[in-house]
Protein backbone atom coordinates (compact mmCIF):
# COMPACT_ATOMS: atom_id res chain seq x y z
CA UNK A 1 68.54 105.41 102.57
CA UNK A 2 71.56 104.71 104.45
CA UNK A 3 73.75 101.57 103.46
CA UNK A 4 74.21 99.28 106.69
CA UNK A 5 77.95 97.66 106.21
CA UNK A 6 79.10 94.99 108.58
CA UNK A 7 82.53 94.30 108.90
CA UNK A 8 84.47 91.10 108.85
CA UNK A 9 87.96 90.98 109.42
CA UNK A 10 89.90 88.17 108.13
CA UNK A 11 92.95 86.75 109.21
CA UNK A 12 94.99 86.16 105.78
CA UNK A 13 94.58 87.05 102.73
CA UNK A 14 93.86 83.46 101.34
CA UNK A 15 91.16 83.37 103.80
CA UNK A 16 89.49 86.93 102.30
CA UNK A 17 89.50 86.02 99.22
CA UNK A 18 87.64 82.96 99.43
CA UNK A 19 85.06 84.41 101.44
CA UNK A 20 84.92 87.44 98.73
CA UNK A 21 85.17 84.60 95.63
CA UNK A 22 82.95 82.20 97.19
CA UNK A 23 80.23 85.28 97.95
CA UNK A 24 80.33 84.73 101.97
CA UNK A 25 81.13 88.36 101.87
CA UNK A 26 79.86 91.33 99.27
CA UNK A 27 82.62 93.13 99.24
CA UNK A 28 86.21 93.78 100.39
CA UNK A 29 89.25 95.73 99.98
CA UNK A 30 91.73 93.32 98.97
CA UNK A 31 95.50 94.02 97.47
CA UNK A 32 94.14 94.83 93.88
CA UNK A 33 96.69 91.83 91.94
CA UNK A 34 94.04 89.52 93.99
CA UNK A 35 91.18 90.91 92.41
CA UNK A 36 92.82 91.03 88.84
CA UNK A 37 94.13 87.78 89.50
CA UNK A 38 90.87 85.88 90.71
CA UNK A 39 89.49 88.16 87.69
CA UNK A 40 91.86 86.19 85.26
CA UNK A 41 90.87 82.97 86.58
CA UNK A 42 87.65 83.26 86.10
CA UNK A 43 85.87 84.32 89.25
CA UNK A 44 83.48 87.22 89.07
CA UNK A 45 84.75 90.02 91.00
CA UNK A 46 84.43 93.54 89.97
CA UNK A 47 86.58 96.76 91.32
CA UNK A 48 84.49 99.84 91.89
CA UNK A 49 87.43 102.07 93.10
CA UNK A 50 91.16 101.94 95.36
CA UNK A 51 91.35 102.06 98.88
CA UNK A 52 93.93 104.60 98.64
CA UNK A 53 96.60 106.45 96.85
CA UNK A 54 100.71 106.15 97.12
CA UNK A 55 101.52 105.06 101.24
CA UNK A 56 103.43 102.14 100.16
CA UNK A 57 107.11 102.21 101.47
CA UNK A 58 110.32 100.22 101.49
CA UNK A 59 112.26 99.86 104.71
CA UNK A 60 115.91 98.29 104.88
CA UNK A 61 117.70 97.85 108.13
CA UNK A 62 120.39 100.52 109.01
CA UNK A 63 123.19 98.62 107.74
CA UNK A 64 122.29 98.49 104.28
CA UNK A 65 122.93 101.29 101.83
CA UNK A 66 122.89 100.26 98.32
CA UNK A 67 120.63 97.16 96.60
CA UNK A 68 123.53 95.54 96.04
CA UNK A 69 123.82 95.11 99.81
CA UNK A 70 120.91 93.15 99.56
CA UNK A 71 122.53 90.53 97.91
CA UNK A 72 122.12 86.92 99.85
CA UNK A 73 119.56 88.56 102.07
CA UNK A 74 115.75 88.22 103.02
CA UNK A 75 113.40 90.53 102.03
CA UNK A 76 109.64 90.43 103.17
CA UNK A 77 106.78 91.06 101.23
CA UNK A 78 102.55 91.01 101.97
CA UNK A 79 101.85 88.48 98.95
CA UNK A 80 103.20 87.93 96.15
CA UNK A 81 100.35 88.94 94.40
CA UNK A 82 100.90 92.71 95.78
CA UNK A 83 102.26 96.07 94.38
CA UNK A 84 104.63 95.18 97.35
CA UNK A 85 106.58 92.25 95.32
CA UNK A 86 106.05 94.26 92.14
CA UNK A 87 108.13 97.37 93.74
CA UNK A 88 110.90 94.75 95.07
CA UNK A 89 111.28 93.44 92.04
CA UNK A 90 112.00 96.89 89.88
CA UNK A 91 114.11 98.22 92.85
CA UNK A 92 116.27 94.67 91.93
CA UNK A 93 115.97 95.14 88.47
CA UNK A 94 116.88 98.58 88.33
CA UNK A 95 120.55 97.69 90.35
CA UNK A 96 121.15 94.34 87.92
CA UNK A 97 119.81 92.18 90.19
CA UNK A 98 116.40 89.54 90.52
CA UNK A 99 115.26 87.69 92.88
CA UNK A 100 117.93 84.90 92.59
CA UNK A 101 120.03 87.39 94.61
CA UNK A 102 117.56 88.16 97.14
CA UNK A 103 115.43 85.64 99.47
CA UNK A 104 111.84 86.98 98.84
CA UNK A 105 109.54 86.38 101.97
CA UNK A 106 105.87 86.08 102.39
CA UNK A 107 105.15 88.03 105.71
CA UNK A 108 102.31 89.73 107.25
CA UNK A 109 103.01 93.44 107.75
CA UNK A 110 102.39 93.70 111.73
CA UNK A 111 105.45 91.25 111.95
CA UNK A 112 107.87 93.35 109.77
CA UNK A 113 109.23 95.67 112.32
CA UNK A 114 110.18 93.43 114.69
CA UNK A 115 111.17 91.19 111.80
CA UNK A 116 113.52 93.69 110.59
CA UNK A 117 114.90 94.91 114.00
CA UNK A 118 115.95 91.35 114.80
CA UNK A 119 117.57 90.91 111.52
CA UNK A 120 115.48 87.85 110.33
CA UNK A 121 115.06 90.07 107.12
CA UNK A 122 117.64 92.97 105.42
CA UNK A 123 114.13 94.71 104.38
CA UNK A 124 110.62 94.85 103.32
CA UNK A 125 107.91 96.55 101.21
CA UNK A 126 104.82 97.14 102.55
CA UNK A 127 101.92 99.80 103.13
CA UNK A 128 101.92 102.31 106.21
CA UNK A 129 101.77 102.54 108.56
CA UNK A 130 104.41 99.26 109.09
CA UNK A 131 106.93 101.09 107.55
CA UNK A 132 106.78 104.33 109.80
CA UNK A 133 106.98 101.95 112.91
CA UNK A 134 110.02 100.02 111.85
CA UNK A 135 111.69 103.99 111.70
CA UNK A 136 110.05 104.98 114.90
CA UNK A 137 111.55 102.01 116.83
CA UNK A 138 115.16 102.39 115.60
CA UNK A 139 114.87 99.30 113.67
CA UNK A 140 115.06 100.73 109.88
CA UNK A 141 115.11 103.32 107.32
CA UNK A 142 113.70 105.03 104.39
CA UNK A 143 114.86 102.93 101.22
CA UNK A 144 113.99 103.43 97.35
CA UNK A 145 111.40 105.97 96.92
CA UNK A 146 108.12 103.64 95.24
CA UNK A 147 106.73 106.58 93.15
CA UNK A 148 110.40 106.72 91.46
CA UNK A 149 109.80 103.01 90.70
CA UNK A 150 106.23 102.97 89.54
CA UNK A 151 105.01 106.80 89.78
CA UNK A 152 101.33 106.73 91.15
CA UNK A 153 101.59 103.32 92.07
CA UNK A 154 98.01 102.02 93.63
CA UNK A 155 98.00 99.20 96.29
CA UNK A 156 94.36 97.56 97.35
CA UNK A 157 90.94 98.27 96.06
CA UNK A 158 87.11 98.06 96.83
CA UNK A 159 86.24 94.78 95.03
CA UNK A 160 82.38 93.72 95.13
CA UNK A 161 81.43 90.56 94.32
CA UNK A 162 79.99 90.08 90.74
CA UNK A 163 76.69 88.49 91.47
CA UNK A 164 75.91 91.09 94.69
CA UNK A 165 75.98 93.78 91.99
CA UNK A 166 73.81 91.89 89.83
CA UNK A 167 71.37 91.18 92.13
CA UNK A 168 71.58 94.33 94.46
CA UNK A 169 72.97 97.40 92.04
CA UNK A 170 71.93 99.82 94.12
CA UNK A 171 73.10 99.44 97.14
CA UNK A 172 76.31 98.68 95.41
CA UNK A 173 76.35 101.65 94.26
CA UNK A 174 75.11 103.59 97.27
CA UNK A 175 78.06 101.95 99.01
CA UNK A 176 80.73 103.12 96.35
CA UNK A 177 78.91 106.54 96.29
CA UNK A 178 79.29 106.65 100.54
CA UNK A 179 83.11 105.10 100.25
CA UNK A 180 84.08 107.87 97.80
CA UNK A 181 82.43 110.45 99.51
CA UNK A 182 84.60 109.09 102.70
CA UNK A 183 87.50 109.51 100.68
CA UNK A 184 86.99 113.10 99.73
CA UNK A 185 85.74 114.23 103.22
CA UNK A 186 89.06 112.33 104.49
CA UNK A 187 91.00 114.32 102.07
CA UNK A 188 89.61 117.68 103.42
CA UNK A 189 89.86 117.02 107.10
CA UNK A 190 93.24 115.25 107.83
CA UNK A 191 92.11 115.57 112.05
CA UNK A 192 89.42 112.93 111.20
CA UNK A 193 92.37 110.62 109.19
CA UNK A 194 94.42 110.93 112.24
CA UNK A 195 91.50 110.05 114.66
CA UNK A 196 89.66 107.21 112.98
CA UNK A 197 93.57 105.66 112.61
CA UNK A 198 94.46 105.94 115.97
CA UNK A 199 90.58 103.98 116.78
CA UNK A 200 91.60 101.38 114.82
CA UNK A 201 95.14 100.91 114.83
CA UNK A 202 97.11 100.80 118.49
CA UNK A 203 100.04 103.18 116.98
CA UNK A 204 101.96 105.89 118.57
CA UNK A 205 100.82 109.43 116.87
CA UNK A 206 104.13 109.92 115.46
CA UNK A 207 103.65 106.62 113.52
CA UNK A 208 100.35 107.66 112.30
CA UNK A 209 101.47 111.23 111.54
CA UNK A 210 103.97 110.14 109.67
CA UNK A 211 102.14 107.39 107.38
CA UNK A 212 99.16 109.85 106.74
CA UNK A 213 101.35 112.47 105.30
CA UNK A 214 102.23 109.76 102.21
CA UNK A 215 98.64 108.51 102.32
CA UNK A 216 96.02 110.19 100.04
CA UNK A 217 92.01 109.07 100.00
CA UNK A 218 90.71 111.89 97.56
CA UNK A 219 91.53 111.03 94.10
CA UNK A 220 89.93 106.88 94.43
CA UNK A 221 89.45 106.38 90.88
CA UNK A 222 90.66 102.97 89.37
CA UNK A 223 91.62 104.80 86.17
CA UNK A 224 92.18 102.87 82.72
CA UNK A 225 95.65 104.70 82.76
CA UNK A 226 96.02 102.95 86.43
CA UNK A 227 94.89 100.00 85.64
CA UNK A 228 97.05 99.92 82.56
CA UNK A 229 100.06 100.53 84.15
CA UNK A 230 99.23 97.85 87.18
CA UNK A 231 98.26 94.74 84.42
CA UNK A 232 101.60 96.13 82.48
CA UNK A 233 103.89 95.54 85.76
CA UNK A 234 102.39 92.31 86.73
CA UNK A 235 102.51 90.92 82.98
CA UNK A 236 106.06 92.24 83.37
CA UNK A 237 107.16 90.64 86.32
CA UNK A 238 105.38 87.24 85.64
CA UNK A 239 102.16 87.70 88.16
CA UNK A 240 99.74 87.37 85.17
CA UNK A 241 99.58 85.94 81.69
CA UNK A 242 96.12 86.14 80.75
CA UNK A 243 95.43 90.22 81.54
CA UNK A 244 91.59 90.70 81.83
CA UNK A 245 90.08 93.90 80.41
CA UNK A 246 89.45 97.32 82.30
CA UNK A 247 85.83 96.78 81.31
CA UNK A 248 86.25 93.01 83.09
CA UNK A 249 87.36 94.39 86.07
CA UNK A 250 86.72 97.51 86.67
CA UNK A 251 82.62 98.37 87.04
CA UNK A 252 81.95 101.49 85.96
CA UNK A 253 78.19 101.33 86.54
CA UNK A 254 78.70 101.41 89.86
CA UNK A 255 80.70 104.96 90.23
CA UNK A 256 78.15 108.26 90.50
């Protein structure tokens, strides 16, 4: 029969992932460094698939033009346990730079824009549709492209916790089956995308419109080649040490 999902929304990050670790909540779609990262510490939580594809973006303010411009600056990030601070840190990279140069800040994403547009920060990474408002209102621009810096680049993920699965593997997998399914029926009718976003998000269409076209939901697969590339960025820029195993993290049982 039908899966009955309630959702809780949480207020931080921090906050989520207890509730997720601690088993207050089944399941959640957290930025998927958490997950690998409670993962490595121990904590039994298991991915069954992303939450989406690309949709990440990095916005400066108009003034700047080169990375280098950057220099001396704030720059806002999600976590730092997010593809977010990964991206940052190969855009600096990339131009010579780390962040020595730069003043990384922890922000929440509905307080970039406004952030940005009254210079408190140079920039920021983040997912859409926070980007796409910042360009709406004036405030910022299109920076590095993220797919140049990590092509295919994955940002949260559908992360059950490990004993729900145990106990109820079923309906863990009747809810991955349904949240797939989503995906792929969101894929072929981008009308519904636009609707359900406008429900829950109180954005202008052209900020929606914008963020959907870089947004995909039909190809939700936590690949091994994903997941390889993900653990080999956040070894690389010093967000993991001890990398847990795609068969550790990822639960295949659970995917149809």
């Amino acid at each position: 029969g039908p899966v009955h999902v309630e959702l809780v929304k949480y207020g931080s990050w921090p906050e989520l992932m207890d509730a997720l670790n601690t088993g207050k909540v089944d399941a959640a779609a957290v930025l998927v460094e958490l997950g690998v990262k409670a993962r490595e510490q121990g904590i039994d939580v298991r991915a069954a698939a992303l939450g989406h594809t690309e949709g990440n973006i990095i916005v400066v303010n108009n003034d700047i033009n080169s990375v280098q411009d950057l220099k001396g600056k704030s720059f806002a990030i999600p976590h730092k346990q997010s593809t977010q601070k990964i991206l940052v840190d190969l855009m600096l990279e990339r131009a010579g730079l780390s962040e020595k140069d730069v003043q990384i800040v922890e922000m929440s994403p509905p307080e970039m824009p406004s952030a940005l547009s009254v210079g408190q920060i140079a920039g920021y990474s983040v997912a859409e549709p926070f980007g796409s408002l910042a360009i709406e209102m004036g405030a910022g621009k299109v920076f590095e492209d993220p797919d140049h810096l990590w092509h295919d680049n994955i940002c949260c993920a559908l992360v059950f916790n490990g004993q729900f699965i145990d106990e109820h593997h079923d309906l863990a997998k009747a809810f991955t089956k349904a949240y797939l399914d989503a995906g792929t029926y969101l894929d072929e009718h981008p009308e519904a995308q636009k609707e359900i976003a406008l429900k829950y998000m109180k954005f202008k269409d052209p900020v929606i419109e914008r963020s959907l076209q870089v947004i995909g939901f039909g190809d939700l697969a936590l690949t091994e080649e994903r997941y390889k590339a993900l653990v080999h960025h956040m070894t690389h820029v010093d967000l993991i040490k001890k990398v847990p195993s795609y068969s550790e993290f990822v639960d295949t049982s659970l995917l149809p």
